[in-house]
Protein backbone atom coordinates (compact mmCIF):
# COMPACT_ATOMS: atom_id res chain seq x y z
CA UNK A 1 16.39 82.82 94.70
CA UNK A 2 16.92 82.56 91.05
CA UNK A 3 19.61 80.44 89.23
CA UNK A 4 21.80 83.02 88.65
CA UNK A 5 21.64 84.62 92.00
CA UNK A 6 22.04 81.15 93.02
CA UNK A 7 25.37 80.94 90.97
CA UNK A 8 26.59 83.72 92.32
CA UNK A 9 26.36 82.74 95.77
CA UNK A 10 28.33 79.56 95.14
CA UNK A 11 31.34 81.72 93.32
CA UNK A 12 31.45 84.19 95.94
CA UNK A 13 31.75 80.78 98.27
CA UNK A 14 34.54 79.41 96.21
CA UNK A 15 36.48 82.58 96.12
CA UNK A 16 36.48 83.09 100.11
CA UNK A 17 37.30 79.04 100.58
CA UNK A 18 40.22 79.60 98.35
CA UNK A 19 41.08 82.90 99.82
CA UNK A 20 40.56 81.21 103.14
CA UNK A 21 42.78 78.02 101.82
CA UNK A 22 45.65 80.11 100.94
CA UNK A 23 45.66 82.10 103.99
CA UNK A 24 46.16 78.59 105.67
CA UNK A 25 48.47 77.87 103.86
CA UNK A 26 50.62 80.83 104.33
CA UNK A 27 50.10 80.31 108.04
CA UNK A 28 51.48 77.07 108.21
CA UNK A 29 54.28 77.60 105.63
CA UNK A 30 55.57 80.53 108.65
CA UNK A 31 54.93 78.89 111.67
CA UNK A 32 55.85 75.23 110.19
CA UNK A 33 54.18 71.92 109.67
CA UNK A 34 54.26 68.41 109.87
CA UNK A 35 53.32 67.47 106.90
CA UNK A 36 55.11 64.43 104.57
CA UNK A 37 56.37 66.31 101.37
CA UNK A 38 56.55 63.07 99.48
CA UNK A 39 52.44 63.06 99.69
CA UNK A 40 50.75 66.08 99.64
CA UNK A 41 50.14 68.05 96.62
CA UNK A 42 53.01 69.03 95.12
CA UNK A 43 51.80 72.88 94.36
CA UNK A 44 51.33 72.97 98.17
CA UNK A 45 54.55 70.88 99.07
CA UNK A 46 56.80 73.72 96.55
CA UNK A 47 54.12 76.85 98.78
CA UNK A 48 54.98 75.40 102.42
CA UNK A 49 58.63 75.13 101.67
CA UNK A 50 59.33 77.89 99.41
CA UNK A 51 57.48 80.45 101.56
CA UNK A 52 59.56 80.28 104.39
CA UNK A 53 62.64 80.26 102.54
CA UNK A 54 61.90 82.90 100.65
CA UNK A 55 61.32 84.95 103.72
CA UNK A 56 64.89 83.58 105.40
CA UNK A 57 66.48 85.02 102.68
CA UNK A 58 65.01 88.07 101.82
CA UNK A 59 65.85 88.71 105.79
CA UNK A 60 69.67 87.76 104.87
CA UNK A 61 69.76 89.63 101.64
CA UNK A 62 68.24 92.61 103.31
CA UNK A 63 70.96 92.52 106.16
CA UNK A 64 73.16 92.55 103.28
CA UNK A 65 71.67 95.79 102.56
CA UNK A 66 71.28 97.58 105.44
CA UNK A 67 74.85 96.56 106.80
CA UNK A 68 76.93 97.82 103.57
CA UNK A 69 74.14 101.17 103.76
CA UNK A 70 76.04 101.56 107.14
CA UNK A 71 79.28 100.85 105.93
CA UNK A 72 79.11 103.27 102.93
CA UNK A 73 78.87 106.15 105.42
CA UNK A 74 81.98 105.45 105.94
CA UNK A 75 83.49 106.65 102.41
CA UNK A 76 84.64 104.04 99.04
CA UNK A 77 87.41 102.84 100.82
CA UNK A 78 85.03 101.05 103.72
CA UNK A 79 83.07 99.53 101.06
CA UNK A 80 86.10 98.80 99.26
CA UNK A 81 86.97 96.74 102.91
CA UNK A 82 84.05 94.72 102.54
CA UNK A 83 84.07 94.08 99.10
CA UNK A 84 87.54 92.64 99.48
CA UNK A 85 87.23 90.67 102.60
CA UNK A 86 84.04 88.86 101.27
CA UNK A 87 86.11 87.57 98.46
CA UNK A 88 87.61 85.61 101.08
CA UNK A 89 84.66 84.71 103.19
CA UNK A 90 83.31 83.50 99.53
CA UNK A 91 86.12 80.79 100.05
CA UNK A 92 84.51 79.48 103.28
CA UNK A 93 81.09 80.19 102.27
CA UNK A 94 81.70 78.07 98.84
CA UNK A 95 83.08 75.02 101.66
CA UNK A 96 80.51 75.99 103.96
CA UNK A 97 77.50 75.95 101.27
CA UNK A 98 79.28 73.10 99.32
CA UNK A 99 78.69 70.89 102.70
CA UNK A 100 75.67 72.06 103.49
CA UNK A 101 74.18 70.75 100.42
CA UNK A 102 75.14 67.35 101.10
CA UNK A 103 73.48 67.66 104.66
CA UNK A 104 70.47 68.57 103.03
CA UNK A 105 70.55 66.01 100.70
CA UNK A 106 71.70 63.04 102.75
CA UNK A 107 68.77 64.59 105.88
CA UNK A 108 66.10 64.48 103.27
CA UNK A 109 67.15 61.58 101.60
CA UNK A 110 66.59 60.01 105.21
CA UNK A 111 63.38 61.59 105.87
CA UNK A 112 62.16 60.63 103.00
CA UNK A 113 62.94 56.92 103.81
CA UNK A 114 61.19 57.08 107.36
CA UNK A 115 64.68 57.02 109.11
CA UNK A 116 64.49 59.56 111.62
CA UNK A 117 67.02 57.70 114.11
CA UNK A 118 69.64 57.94 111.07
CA UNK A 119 68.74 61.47 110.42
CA UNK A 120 69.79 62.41 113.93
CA UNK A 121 73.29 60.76 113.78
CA UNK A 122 73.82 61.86 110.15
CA UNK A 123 72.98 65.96 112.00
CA UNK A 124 75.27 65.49 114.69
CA UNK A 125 78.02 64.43 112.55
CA UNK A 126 77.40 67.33 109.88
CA UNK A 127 78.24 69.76 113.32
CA UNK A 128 81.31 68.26 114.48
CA UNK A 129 82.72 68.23 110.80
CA UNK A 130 81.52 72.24 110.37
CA UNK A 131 83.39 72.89 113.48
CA UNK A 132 86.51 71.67 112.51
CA UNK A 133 86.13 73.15 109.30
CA UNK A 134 86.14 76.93 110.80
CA UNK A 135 89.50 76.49 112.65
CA UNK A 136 92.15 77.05 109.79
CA UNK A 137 89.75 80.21 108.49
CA UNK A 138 89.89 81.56 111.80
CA UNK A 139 93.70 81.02 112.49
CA UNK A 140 94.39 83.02 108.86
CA UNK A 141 92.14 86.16 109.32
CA UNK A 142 92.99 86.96 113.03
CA UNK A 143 96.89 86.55 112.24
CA UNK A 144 96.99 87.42 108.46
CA UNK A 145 94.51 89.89 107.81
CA UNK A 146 96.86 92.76 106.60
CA UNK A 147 98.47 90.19 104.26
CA UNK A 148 95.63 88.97 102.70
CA UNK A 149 94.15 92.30 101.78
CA UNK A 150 97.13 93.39 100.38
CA UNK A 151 97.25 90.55 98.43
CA UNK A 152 94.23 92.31 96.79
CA UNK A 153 95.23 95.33 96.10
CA UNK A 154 93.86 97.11 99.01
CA UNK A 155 94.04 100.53 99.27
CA UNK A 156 96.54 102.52 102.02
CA UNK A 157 92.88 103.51 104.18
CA UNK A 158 92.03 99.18 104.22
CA UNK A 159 95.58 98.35 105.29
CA UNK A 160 95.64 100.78 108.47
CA UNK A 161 92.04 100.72 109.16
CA UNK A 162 89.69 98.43 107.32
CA UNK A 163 91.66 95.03 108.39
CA UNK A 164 90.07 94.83 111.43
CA UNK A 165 87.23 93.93 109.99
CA UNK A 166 88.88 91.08 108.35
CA UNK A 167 89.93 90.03 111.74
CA UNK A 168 86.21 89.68 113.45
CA UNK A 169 84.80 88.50 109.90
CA UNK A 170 87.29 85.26 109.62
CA UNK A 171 88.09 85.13 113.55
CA UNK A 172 84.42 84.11 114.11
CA UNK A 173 83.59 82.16 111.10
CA UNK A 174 82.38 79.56 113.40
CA UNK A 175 78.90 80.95 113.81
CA UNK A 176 78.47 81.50 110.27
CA UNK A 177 79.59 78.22 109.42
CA UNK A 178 77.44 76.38 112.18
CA UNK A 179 74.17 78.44 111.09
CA UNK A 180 74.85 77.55 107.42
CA UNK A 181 75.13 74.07 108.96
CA UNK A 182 72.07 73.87 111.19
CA UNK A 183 69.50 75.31 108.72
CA UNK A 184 71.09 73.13 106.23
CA UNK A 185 69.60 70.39 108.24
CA UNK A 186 66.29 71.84 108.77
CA UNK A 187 65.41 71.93 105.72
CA UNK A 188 66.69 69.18 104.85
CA UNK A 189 63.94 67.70 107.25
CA UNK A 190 61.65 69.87 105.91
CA UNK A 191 61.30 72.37 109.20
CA UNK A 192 62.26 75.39 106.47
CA UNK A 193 60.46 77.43 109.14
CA UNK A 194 62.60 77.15 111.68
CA UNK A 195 65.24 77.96 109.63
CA UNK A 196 63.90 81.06 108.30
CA UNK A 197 62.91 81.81 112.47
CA UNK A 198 66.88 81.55 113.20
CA UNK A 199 67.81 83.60 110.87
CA UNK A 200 65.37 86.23 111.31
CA UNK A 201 67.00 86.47 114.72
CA UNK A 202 70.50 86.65 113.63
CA UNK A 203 70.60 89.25 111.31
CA UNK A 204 67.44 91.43 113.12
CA UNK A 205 70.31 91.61 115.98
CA UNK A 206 73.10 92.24 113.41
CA UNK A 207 70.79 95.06 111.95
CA UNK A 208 69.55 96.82 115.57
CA UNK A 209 73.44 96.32 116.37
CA UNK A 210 75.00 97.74 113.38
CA UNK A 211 74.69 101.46 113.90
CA UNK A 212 75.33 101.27 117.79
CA UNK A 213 78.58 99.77 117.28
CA UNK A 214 79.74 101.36 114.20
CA UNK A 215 78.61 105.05 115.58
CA UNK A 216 78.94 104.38 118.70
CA UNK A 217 75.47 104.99 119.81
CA UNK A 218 74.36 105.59 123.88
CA UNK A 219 77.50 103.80 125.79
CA UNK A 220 79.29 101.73 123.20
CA UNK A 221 81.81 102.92 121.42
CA UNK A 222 82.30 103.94 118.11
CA UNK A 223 84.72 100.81 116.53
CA UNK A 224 83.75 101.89 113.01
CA UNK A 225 84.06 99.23 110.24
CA UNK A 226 85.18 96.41 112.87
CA UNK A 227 81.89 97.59 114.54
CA UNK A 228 79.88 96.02 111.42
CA UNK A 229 81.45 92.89 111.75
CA UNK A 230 81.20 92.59 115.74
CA UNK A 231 77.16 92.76 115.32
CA UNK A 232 77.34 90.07 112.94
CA UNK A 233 79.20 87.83 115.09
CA UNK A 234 76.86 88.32 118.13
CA UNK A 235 73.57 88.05 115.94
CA UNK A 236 74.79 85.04 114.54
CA UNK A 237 76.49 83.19 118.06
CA UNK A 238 72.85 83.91 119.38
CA UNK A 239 71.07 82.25 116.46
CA UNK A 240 73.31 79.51 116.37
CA UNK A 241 72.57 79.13 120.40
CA UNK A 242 68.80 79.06 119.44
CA UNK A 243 68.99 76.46 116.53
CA UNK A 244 71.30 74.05 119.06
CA UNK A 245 68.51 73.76 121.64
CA UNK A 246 65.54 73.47 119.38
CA UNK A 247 67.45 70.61 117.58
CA UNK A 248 68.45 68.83 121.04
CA UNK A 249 64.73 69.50 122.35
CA UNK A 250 62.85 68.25 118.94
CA UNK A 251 61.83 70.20 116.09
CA UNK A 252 58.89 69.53 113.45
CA UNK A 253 60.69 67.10 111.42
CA UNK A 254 64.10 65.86 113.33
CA UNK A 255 65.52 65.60 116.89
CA UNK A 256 68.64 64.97 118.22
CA UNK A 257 69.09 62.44 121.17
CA UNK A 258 71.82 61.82 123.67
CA UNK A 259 72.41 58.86 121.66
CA UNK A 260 72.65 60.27 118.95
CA UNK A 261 76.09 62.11 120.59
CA UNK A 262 78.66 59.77 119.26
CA UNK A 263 81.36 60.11 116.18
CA UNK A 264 80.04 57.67 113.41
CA UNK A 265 83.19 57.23 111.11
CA UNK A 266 81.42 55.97 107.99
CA UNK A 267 78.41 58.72 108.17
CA UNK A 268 81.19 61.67 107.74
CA UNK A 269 83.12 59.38 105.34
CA UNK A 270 79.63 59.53 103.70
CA UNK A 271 78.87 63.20 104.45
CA UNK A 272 82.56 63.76 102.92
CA UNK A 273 82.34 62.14 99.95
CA UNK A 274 78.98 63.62 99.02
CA UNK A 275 80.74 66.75 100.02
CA UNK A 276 83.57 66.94 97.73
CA UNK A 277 81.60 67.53 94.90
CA UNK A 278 79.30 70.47 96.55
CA UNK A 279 82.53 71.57 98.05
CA UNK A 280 84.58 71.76 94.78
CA UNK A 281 80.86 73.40 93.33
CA UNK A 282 81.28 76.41 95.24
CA UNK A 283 85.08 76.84 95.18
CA UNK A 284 85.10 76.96 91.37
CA UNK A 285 82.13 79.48 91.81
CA UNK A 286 83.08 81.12 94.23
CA UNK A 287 86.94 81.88 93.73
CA UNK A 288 85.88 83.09 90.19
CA UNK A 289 84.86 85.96 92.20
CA UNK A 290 88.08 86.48 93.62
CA UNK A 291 90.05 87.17 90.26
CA UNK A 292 86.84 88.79 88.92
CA UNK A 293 86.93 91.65 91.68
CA UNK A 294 91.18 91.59 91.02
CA UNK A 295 90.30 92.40 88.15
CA UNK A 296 87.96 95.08 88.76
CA UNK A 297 90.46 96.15 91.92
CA UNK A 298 92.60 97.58 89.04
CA UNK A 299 90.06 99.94 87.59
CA UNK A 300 90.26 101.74 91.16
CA UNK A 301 88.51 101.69 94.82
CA UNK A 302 85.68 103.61 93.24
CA UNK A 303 85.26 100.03 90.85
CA UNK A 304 85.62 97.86 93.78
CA UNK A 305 82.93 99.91 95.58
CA UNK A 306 80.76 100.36 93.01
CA UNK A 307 80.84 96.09 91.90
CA UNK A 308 80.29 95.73 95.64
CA UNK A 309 77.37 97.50 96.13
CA UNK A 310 75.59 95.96 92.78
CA UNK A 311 76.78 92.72 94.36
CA UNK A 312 74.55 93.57 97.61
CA UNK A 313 71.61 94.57 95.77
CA UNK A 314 71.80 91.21 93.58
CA UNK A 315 72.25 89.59 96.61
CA UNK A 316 68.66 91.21 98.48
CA UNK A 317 66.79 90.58 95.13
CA UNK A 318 68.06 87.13 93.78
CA UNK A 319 67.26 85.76 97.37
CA UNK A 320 63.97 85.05 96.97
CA UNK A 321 64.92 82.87 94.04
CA UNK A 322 67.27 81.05 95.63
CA UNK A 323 64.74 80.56 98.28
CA UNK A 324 62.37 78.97 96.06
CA UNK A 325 65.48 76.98 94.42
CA UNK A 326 66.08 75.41 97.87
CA UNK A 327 62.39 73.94 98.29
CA UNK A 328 63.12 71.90 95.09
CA UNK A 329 66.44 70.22 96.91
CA UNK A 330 64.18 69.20 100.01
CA UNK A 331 61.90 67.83 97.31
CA UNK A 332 64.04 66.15 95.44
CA UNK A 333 65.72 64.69 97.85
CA UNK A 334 62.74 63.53 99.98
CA UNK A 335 60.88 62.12 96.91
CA UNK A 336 63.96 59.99 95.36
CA UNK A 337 64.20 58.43 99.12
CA UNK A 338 60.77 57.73 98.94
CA UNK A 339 60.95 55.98 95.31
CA UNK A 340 59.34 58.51 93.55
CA UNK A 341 61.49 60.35 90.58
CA UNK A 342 58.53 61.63 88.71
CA UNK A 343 57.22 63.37 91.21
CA UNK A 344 60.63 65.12 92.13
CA UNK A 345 60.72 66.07 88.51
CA UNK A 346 57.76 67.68 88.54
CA UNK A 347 58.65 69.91 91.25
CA UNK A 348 61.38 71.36 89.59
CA UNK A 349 59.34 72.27 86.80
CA UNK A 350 56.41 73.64 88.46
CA UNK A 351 59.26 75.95 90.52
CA UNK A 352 61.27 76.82 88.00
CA UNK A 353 58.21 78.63 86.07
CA UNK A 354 57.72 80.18 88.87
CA UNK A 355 61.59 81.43 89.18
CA UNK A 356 61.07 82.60 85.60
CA UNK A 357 58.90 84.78 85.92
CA UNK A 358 59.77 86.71 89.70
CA UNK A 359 63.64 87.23 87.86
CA UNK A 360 62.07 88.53 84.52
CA UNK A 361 60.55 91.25 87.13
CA UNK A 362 63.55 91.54 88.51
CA UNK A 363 65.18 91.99 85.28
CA UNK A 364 62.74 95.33 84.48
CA UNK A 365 63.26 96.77 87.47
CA UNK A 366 67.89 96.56 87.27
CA UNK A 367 66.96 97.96 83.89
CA UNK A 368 64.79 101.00 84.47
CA UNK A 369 66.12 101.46 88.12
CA UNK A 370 69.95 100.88 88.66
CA UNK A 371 71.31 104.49 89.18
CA UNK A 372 68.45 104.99 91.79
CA UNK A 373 68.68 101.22 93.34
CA UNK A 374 72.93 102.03 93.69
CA UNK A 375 72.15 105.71 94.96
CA UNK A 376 70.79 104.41 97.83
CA UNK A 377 74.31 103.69 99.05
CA UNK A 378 76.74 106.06 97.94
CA UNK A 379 76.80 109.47 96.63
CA UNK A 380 79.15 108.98 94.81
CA UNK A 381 78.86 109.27 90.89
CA UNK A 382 81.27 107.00 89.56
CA UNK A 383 80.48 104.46 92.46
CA UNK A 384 76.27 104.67 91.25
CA UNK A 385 77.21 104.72 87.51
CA UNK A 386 79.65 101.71 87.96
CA UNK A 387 76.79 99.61 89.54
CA UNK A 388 74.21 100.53 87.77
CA UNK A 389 75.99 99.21 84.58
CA UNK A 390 76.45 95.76 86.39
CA UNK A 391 72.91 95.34 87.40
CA UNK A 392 71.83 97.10 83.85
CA UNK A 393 74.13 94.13 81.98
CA UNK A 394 73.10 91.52 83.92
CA UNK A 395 69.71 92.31 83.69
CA UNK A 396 69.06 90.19 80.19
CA UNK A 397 70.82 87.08 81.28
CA UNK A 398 67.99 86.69 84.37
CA UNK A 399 65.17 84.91 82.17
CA UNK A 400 67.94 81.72 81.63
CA UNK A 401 69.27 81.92 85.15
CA UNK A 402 65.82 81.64 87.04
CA UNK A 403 66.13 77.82 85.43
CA UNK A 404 69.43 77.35 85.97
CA UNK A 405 68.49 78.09 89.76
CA UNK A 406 66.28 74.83 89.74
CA UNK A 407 68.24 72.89 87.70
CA UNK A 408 71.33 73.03 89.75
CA UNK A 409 68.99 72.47 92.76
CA UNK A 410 67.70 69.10 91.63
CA UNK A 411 71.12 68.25 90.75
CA UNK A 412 72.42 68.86 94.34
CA UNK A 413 69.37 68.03 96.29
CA UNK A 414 69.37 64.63 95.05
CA UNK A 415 72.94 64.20 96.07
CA UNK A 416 74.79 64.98 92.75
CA UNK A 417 76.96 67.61 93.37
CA UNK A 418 79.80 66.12 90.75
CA UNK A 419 78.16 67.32 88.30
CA UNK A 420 77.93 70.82 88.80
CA UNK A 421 80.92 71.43 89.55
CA UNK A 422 82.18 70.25 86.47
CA UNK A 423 80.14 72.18 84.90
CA UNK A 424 81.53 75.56 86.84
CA UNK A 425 84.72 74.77 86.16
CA UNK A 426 84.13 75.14 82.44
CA UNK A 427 82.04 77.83 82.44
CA UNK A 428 83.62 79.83 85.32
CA UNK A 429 87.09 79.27 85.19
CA UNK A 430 87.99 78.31 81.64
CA UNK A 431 85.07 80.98 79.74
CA UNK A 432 83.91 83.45 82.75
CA UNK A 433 87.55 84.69 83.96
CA UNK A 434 89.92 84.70 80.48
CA UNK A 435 87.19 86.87 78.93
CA UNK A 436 87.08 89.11 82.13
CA UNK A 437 90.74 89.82 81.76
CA UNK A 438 90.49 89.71 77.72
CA UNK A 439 87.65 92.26 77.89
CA UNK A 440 88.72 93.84 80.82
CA UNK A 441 92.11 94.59 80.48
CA UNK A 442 93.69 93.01 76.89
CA UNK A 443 90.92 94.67 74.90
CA UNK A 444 90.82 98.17 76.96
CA UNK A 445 86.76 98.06 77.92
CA UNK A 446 88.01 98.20 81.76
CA UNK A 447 85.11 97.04 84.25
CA UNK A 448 82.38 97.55 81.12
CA UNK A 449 84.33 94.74 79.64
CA UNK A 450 84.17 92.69 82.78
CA UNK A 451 80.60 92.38 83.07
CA UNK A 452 80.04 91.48 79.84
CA UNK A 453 82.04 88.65 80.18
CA UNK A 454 80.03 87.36 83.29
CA UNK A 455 76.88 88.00 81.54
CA UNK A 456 78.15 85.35 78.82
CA UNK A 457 79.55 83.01 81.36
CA UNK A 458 76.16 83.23 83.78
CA UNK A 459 73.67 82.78 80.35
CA UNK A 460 75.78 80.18 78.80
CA UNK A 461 75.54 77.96 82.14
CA UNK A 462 72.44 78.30 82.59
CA UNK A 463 71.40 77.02 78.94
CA UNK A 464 73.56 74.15 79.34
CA UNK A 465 72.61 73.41 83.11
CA UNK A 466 68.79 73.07 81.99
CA UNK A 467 69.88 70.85 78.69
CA UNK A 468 71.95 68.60 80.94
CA UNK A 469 68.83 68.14 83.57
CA UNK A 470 66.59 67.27 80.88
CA UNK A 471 68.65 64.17 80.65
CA UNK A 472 67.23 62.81 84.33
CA UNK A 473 70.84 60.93 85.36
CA UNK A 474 70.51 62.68 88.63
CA UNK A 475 67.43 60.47 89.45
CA UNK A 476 69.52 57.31 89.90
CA UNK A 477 71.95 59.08 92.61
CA UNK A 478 72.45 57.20 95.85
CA UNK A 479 73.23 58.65 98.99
């Protein structure tokens, strides 16, 4: 055989051992590992946990999808429903999520110090403090539903009809507050795959159960909109069943013991604490959206819809982001608790690059795309031409807000969620919502003039974000 043959031969070999590497790889990343993120490569440590949570959220996004495709069947004014109940459930979800990154940061922080036995307690606490937290939620949307929406300027249709969604949506918050919880503390621990298994269950029931009880397929009735939010409370109670018993029998990473069943007063105090700033995060975030879609509301139902559904389709695409976004909290919080700052650097820029270039994608497609991407769900003109100028719009403030993704990520993944959220409350509530209603209403450029104003907000964050994390205060955090 002659030297080049020879040469040949040992590319060829290459190729299929790295072909045969990543295939590993990806097979592990899905069905989960064991390995110790504060050793192994850091490349692979960013593939095994961004995989999986890419794929848990492209399952949620797509959910997302598929459950307001059903809903806009229904006409503007069901759409309309969901768009305005959700600016609600973003209330919870901003308490919810604000928690939850504490959990993962205080789990991993754990983990990455060898104390499993702490982990455990630290877990059992995070449940008993979600579960308290869904009560008052619950109480308001079962008895105040009607109230509420017409708070926000729903339409005659919503009042009569659409509240009862409201009612199952809020009434059983508790299983989207627990599974928030739960896979909060998976991958915290690192078992990312078993959080993306739960919630491929959940919302794979929610999606098979959607159009029976909406439609009233075979012997269910037809409950309409209340049917969409029925199949998400069963997919989710079942999920939430499923991540209980694989955290009381042992996952990859973390188990829960009998022992480990007792209240430990100065764990929540710490969980609380480390909370508040998450917590505050996410209201400041999400609440923005609540006088953003007010503001909208008053363009008409068509608007609303319209905002809603380019809302949904953000949602399905951006996931995958945000999926990659939450490996570098598990890292950073795993590699701080085991004394090792540079390295949880590093993984936020290696991701971040990454994030950079799947939004910039992401970017050309909202731009040559939105009128088809919005037709999907509605026929209706207005409704297609309203969304497609949000997704067009927001389309060139994606290459800044892939970093700002990562950025915000290492801040709250190594336990500093303070300073986020003063950063949202500048950009969101002093900047993002004056110039919605300046634009919007002062200056006459109605919804147009509305998403210009959160394209400034979202691109002038994220610049500032990125600046801010170059500055590495988040590395001396203790949790």
């Amino acid at each position: 055989m002659g030297e080049a043959e020879v040469e040949v031969t040992r590319d060829n070999q290459t190729v299929q051992s790295s072909a045969q590497s990543l295939w590993q790889q990806l097979r592990d990343a899905i069905r989960g590992t064991e390995a110790d993120y504060t050793q192994i490569g850091l490349g692979k440590a960013v593939f095994l946990l961004a995989v999986p949570m890419i794929l848990e959220l492209i399952m949620e996004s797509t959910f997302a999808v598929v459950d307001i495709y059903f809903v806009g069947t229904l006409g503007a004014s069901a759409v309309a429903t969901v768009g305005l109940t959700e600016t609600y459930m973003f209330l919870l979800y901003s308490i919810a999520m604000g928690m939850t990154m504490a959990i993962t940061a205080i789990i991993a922080r754990r983990i990455g110090e060898k104390e499993k036995e702490q982990a455990g307690i630290s877990a059992v606490q995070a449940i008993f403090i979600a579960s308290l937290l869904s009560l008052p939620f619950a109480f308001a949307g079962i008895f105040f539903a009607q109230d509420l929406l017409a708070l926000m300027g729903a339409d005659e249709w919503t009042l009569q009809y659409g509240y009862r969604y409201m009612q199952w949506m809020m009434g059983g918050n508790i299983v989207i507050v627990l599974l928030f919880t739960i896979n909060a503390i998976f991958r915290g621990a690192g078992d990312a795959a078993m959080a993306m298994r739960v919630l491929w269950l959940a919302n794979g029931l929610n999606m098979i159960l959607d159009p029976v009880l909406i439609y009233g397929w075979g012997p269910f009735p037809e409950l309409g909109i209340q049917g969409a939010a029925i199949a998400t409370n069963i997919g989710r109670g079942i999920a939430v069943l499923t991540q209980l018993w694989v955290l009381f029998n042992g996952g990859k990473h973390i188990r829960v013991l009998r022992s480990h069943l007792r209240i430990d007063k100065e764990i929540i105090a710490n969980i609380i604490r480390t909370s508040l700033g998450g917590i505050g995060q996410m209201i400041i975030a999400m609440t923005s959206w609540i006088f953003v879609m007010r503001i909208i509301a008053e363009f008409g139902s068509q608007a609303v819809a319209g905002a809603t559904i380019a809302l949904r389709i953000m949602m399905f695409t951006l996931m995958p982001a945000w999926g990659m976004s939450n490996a570098v909290a598990t890292l950073v919080g795993q590699n701080l608790g085991a004394q090792r700052p540079d390295r949880a650097e590093r993984s936020v820029w290696i991701t971040g690059f990454w994030n950079m270039l799947f939004l910039i994608g992401v970017a050309v497609l909202y731009f040559l795309n939105g009128e088809n991407l919005v037709g999907i769900f509605s026929d209706d003109a207005e409704v297609i031409e309203i969304g497609a100028m949000w997704l067009t719009i927001v389309s060139y403030s994606y290459f800044v807000y892939g970093w700002w993704m990562v950025s915000v990520q290492a801040f709250n993944g190594s336990g500093d969620t303070a300073t986020p959220t003063k950063i949202n409350l500048v950009f969101f509530w002093l900047i993002q919502i004056p110039l919605a209603y300046l634009l919007g209403k002062e200056l006459g450029y109605g919804y147009a003039g509305v998403f210009w104003a959160i394209f400034v907000s979202e691109t002038a964050v994220g610049l500032f974000t990125l600046w801010l994390f170059t500055k590495g205060t988040w590395k001396a955090v203790k949790v």
